[in-house]
N, C-alpha and C. Protein backbone atom coordinates (compact mmCIF):
# COMPACT_ATOMS: atom_id res chain seq x y z
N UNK A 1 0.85 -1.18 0.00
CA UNK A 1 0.00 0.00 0.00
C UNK A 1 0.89 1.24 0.00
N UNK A 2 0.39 1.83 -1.11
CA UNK A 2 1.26 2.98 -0.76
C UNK A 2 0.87 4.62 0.51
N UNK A 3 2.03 5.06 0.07
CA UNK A 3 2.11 5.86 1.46
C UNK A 3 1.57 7.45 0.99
N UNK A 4 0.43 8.15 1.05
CA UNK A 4 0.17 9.52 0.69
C UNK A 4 0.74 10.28 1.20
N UNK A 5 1.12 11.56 0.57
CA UNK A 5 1.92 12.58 0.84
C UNK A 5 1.16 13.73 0.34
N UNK A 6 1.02 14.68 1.65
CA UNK A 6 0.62 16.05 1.05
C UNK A 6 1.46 17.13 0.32
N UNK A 7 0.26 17.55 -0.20
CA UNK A 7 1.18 18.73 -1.47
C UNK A 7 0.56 20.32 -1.11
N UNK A 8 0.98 21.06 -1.33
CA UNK A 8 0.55 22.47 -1.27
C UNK A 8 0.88 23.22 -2.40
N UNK A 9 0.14 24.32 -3.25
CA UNK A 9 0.57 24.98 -4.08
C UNK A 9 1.63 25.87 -3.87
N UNK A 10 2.24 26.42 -4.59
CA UNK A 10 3.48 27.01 -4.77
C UNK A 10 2.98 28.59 -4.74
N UNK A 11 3.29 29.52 -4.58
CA UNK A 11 3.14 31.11 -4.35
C UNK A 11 2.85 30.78 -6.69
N UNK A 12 3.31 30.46 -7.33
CA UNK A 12 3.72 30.76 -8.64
C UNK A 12 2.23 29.91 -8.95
N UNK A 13 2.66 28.89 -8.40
CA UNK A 13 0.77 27.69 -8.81
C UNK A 13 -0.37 28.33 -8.78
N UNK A 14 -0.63 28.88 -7.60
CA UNK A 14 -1.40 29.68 -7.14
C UNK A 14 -1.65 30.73 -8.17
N UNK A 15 -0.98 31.95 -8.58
CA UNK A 15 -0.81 32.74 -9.47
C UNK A 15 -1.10 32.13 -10.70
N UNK A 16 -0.75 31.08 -11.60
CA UNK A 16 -0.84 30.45 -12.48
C UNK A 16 -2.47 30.17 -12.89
N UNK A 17 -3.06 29.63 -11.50
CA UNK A 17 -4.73 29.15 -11.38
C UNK A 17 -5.15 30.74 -11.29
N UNK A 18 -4.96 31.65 -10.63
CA UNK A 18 -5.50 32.78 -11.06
C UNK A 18 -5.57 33.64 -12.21
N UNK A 19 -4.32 33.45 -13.06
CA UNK A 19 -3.88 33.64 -14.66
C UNK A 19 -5.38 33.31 -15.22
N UNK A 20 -5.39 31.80 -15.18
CA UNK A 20 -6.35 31.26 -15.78
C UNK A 20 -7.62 31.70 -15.36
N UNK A 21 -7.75 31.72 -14.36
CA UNK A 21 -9.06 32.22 -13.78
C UNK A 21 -9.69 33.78 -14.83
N UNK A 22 -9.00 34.13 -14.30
CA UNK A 22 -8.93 35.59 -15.11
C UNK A 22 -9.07 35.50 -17.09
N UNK A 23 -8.31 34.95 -17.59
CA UNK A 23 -8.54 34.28 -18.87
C UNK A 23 -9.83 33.77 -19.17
N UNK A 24 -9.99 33.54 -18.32
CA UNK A 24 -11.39 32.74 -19.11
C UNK A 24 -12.26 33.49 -18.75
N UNK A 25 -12.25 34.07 -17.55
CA UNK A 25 -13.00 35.79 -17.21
C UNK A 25 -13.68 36.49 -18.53
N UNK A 26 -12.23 36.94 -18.83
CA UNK A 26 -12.13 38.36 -19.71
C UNK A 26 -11.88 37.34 -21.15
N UNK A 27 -12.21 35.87 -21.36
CA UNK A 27 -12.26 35.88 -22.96
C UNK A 27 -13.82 34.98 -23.02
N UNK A 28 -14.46 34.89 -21.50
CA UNK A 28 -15.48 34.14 -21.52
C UNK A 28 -14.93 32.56 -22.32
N UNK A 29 -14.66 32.36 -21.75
CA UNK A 29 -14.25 30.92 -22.31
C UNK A 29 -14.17 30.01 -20.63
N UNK A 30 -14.61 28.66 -21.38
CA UNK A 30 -14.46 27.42 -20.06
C UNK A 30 -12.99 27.69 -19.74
N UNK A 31 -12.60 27.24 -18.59
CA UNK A 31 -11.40 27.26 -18.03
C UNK A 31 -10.83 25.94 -17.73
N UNK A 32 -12.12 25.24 -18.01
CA UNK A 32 -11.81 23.57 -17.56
C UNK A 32 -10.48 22.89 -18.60
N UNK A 33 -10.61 23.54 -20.21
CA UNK A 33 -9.47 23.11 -20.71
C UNK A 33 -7.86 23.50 -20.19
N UNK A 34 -8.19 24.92 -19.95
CA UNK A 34 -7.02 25.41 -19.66
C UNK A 34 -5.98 24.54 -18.87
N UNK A 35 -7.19 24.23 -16.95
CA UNK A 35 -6.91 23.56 -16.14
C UNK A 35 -6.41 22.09 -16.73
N UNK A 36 -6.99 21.46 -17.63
CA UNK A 36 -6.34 20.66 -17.60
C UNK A 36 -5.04 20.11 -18.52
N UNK A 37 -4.82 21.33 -18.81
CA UNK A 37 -2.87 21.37 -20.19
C UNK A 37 -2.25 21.89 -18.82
N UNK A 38 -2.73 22.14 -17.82
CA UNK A 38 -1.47 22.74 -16.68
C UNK A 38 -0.47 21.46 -16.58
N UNK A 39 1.18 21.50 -16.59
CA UNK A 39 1.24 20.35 -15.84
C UNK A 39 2.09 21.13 -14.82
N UNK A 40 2.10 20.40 -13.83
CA UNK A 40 3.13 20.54 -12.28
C UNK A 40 4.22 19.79 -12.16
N UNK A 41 4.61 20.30 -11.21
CA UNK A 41 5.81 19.82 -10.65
C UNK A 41 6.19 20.23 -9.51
N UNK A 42 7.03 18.74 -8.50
CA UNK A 42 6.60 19.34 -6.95
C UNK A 42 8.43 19.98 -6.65
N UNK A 43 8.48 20.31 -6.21
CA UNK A 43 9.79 21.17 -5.87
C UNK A 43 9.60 21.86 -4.14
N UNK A 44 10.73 21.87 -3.65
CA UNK A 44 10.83 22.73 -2.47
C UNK A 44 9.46 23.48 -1.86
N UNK A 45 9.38 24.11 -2.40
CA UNK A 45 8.54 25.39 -1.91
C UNK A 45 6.89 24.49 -2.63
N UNK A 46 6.42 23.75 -3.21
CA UNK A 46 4.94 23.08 -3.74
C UNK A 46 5.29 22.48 -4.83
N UNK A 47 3.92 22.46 -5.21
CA UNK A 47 3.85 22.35 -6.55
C UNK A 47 3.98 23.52 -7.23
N UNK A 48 4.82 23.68 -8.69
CA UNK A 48 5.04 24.33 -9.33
C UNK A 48 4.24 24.24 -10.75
N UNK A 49 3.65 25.48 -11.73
CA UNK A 49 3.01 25.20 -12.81
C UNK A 49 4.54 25.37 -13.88
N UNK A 50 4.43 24.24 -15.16
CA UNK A 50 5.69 24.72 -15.72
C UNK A 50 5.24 25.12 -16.82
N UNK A 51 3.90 25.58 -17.78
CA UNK A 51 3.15 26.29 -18.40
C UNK A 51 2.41 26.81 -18.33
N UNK A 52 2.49 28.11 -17.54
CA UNK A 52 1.38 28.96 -16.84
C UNK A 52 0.58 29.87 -17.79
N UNK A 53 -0.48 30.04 -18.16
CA UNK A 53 -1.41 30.67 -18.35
C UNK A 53 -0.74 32.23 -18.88
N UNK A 54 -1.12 32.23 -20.03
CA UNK A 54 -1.05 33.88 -20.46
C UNK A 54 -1.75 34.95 -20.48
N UNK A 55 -2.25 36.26 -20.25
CA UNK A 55 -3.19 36.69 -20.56
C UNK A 55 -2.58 38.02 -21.40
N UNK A 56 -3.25 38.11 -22.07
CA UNK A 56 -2.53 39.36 -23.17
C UNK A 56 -3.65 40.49 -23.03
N UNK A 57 -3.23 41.47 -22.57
CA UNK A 57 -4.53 42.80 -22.36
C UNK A 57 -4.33 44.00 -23.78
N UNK A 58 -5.31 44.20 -24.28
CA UNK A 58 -5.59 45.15 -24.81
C UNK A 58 -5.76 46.59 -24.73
N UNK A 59 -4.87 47.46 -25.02
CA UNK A 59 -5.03 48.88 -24.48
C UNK A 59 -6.32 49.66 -24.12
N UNK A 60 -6.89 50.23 -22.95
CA UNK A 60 -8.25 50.61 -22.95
C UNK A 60 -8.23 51.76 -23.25
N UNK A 61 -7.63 52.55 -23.92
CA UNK A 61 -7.53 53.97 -24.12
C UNK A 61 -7.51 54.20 -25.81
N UNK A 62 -7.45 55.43 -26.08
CA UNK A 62 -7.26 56.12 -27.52
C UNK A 62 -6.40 57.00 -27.02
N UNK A 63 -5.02 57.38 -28.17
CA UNK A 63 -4.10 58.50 -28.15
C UNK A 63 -5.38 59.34 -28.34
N UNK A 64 -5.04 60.88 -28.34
CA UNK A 64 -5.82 62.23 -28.06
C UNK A 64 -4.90 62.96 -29.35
């Protein structure tokens, strides 16, 4: 039987799931795909995301 081990997100994981969060926010899109192309990795400090989520913003203004 094996032996479970807890995991905690990483300060960056964390940020990563909010990336996404936000992405799918502001493009209205499911997030469920996103969530699941994340992959991790556990390191020191958590789990780490090693393809985090982009969000690209659009200028809200006009030059004058």
């Amino acid at each position: 039987m094996s032996e479970e081990k807890e995991m905690q997100l990483s300060t960056q994981a964390m940020g990563a799931l909010m990336m996404a969060l936000q992405r799918s926010l502001m493009e209205q899109e499911d997030i469920v795909p996103v969530l699941e192309g994340l992959k991790f990795k556990l390191n020191d400090e958590g789990l780490v995301v090693l393809n985090p989520p982009t969000v690209m913003l659009k200028p809200d203004f006009e030059d004058a």
